[in-house]
C-alpha atoms as a PDB file:
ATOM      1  CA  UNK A   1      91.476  98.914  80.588  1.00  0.00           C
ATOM      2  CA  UNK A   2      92.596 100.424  83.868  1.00  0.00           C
ATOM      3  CA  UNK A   3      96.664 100.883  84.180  1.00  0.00           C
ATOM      4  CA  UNK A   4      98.895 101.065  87.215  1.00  0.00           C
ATOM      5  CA  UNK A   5      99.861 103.929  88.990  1.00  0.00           C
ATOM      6  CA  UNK A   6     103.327 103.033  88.167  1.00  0.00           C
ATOM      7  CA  UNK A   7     102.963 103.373  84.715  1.00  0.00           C
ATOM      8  CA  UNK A   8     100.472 106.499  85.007  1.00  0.00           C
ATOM      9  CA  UNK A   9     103.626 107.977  86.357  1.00  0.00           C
ATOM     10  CA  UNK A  10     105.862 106.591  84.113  1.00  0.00           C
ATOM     11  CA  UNK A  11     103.566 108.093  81.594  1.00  0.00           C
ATOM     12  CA  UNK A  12     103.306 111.588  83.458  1.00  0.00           C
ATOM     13  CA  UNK A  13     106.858 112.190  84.091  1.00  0.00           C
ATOM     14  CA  UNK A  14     107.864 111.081  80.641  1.00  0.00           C
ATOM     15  CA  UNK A  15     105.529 113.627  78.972  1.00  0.00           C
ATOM     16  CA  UNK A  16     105.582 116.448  81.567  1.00  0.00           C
ATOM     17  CA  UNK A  17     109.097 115.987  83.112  1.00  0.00           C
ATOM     18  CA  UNK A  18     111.102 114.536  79.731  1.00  0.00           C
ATOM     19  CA  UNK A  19     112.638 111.342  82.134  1.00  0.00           C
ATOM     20  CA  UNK A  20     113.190 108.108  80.384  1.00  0.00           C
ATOM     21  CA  UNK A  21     109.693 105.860  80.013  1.00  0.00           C
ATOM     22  CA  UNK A  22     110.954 102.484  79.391  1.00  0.00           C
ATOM     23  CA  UNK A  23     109.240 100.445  76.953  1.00  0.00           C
ATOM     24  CA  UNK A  24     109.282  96.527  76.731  1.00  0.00           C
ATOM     25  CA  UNK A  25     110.560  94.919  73.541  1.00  0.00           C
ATOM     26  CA  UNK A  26     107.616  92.054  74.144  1.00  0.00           C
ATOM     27  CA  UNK A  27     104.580  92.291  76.505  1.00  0.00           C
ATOM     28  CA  UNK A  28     103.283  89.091  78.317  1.00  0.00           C
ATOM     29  CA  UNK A  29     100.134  88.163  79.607  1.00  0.00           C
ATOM     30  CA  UNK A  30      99.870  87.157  83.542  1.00  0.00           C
ATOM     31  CA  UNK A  31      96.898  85.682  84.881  1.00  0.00           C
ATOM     32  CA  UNK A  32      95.832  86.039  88.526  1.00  0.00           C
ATOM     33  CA  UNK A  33      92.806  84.664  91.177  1.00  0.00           C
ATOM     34  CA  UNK A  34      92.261  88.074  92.225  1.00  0.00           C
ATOM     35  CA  UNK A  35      92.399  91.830  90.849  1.00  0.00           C
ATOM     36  CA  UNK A  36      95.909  93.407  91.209  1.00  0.00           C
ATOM     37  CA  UNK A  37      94.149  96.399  91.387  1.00  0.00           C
ATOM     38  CA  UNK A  38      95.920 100.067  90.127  1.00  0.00           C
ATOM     39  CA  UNK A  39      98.655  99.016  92.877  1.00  0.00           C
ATOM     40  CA  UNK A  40      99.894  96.379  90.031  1.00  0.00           C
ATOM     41  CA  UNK A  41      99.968  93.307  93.061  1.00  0.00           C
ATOM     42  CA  UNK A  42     101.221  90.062  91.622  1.00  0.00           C
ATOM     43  CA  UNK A  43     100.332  88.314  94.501  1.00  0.00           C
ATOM     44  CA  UNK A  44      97.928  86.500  93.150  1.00  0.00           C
ATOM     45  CA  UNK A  45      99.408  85.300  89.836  1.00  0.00           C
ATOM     46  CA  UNK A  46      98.756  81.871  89.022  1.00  0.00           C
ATOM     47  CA  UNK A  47     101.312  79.628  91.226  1.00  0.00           C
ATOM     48  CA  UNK A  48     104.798  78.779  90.016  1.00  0.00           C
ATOM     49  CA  UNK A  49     105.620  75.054  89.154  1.00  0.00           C
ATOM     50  CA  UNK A  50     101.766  73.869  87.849  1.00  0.00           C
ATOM     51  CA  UNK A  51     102.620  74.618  83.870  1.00  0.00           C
ATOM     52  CA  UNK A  52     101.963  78.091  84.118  1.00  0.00           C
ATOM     53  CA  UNK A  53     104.128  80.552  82.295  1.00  0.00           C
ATOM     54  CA  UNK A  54     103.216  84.077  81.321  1.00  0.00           C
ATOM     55  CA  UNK A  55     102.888  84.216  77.702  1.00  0.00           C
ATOM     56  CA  UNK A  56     103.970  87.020  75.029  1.00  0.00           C
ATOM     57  CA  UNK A  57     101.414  89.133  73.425  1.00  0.00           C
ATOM     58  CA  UNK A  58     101.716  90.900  69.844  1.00  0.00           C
ATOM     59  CA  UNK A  59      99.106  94.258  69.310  1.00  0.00           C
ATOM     60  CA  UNK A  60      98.296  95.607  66.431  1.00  0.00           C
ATOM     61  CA  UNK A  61      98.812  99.539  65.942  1.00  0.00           C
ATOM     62  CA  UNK A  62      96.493 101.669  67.922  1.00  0.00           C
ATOM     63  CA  UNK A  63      93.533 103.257  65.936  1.00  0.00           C
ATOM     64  CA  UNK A  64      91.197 105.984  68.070  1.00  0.00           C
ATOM     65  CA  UNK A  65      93.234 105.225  71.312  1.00  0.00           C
ATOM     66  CA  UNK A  66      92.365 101.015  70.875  1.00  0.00           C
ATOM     67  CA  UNK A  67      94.364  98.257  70.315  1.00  0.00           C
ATOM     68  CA  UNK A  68      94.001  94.532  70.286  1.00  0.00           C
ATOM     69  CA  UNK A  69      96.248  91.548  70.395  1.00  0.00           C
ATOM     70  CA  UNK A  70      97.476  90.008  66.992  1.00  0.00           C
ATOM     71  CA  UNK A  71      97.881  86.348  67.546  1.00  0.00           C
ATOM     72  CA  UNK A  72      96.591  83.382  69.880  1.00  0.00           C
ATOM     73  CA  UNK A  73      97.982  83.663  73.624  1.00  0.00           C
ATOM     74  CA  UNK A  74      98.238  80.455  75.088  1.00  0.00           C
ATOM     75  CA  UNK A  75      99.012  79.141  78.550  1.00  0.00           C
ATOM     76  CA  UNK A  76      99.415  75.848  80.319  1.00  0.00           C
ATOM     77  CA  UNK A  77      98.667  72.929  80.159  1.00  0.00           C
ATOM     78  CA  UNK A  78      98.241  72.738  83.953  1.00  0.00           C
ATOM     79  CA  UNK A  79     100.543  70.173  84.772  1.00  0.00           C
ATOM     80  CA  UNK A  80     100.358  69.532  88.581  1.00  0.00           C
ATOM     81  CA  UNK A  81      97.446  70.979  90.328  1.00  0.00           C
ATOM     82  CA  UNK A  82      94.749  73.489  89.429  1.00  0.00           C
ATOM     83  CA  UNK A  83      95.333  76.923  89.266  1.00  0.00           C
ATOM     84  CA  UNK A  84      92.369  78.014  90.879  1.00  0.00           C
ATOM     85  CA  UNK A  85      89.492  80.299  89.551  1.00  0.00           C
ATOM     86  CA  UNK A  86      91.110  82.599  87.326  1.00  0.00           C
ATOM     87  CA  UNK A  87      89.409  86.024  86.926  1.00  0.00           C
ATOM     88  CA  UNK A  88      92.033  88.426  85.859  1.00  0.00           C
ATOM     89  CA  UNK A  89      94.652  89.467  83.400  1.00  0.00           C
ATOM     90  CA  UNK A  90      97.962  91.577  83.562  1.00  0.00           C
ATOM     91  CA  UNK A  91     100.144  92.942  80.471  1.00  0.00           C
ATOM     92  CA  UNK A  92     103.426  93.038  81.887  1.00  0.00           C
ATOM     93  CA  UNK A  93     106.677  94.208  80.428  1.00  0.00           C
ATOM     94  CA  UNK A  94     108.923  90.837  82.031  1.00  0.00           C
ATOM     95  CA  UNK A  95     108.077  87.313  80.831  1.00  0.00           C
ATOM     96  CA  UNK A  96     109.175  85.745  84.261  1.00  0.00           C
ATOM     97  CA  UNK A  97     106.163  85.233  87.152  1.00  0.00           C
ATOM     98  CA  UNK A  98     105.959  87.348  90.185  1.00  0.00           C
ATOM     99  CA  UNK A  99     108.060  90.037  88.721  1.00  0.00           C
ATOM    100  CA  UNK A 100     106.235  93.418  89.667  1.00  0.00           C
ATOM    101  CA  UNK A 101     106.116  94.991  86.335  1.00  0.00           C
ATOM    102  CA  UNK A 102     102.529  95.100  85.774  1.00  0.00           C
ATOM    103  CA  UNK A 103     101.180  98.039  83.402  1.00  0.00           C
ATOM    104  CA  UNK A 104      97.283  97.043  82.344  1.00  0.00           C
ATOM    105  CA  UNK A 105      94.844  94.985  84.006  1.00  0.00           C
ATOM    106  CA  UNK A 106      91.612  93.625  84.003  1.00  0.00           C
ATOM    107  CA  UNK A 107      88.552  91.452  84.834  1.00  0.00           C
ATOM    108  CA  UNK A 108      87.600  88.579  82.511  1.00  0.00           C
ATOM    109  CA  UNK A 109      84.825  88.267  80.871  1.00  0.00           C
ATOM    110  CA  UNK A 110      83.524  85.352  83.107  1.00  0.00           C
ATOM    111  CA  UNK A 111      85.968  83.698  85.516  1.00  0.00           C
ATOM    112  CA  UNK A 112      87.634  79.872  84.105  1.00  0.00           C
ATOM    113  CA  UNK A 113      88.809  77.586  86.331  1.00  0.00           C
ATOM    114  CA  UNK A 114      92.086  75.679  84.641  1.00  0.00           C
ATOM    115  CA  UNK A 115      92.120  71.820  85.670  1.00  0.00           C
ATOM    116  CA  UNK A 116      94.918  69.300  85.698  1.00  0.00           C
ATOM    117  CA  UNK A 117      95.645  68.454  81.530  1.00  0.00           C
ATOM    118  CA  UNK A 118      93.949  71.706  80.581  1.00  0.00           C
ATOM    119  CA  UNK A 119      95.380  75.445  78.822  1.00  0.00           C
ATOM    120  CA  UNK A 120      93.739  78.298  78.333  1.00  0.00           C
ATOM    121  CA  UNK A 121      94.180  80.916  75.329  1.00  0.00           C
ATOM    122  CA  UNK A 122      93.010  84.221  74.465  1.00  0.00           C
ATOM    123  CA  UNK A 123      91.434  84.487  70.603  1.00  0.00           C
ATOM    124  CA  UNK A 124      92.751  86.974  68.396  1.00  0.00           C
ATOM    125  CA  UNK A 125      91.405  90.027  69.513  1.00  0.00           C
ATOM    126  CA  UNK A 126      90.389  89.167  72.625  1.00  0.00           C
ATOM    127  CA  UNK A 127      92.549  91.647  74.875  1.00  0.00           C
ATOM    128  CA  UNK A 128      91.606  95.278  74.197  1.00  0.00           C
ATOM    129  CA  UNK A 129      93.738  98.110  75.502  1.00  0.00           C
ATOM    130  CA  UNK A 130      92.099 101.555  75.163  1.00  0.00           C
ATOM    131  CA  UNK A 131      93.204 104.748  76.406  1.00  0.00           C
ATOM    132  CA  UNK A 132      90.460 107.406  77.321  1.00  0.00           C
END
């Protein structure tokens, strides 16, 4: 799972330069219509107001430099409008939309579209986070 370059630096200078790397007491899950790409772009998170939400995310301890999440992550129910054709993920360290704290990304698996009256989840062990 690719990260940003602001946490590759966070990372770097914590380990190389001994600064502060700040850690998040939860990690959410955004979702987004486009790739944020290693920049860590929120601008296309789902909308605000339409029953979206970023939701919090439990892992399990890493094994071999992999992780995966620990519990059901739900979103929604879309409540207004669709939220267009979803076809990425975030793990951010803020649980409020638009913030620019994104550390992970990636593609889905296949791209959902999320209708009025519908939610979308991730399974346990459906987000992976390994480090190469």
């Amino acid at each position: 799972m690719p990260k940003t370059t602001a946490l590759a630096d966070e990372i770097i200078n914590g380990f190389l330069r001994n600064t502060a790397v700040t850690l998040p007491a939860t990690v959410f899950v955004a979702l987004f219509t486009a790739s944020p790409g290693v920049a860590g772009s929120v601008a296309n998170e789902v909308a605000a107001g339409v029953g979206y939400a970023r939701a919090s995310a439990a892992f399990g301890a890493s094994s071999s430099g992999f992780t995966s999440n620990t519990g059901v992550i739900s979103f929604g129910p879309d409540t207004t409008t669709n939220w267009g054709t979803l076809t990425h993920f975030g793990l951010c360290k803020a649980g409020t939309r638009g913030v620019a704290d994104l550390m992970y990304f990636a593609a889905l698996t296949a791209s959902q579209v999320v209708s009025i009256g519908q939610s979308g989840s991730f399974a346990i062990g459906a987000l992976t986070v390994t480090e190469a």
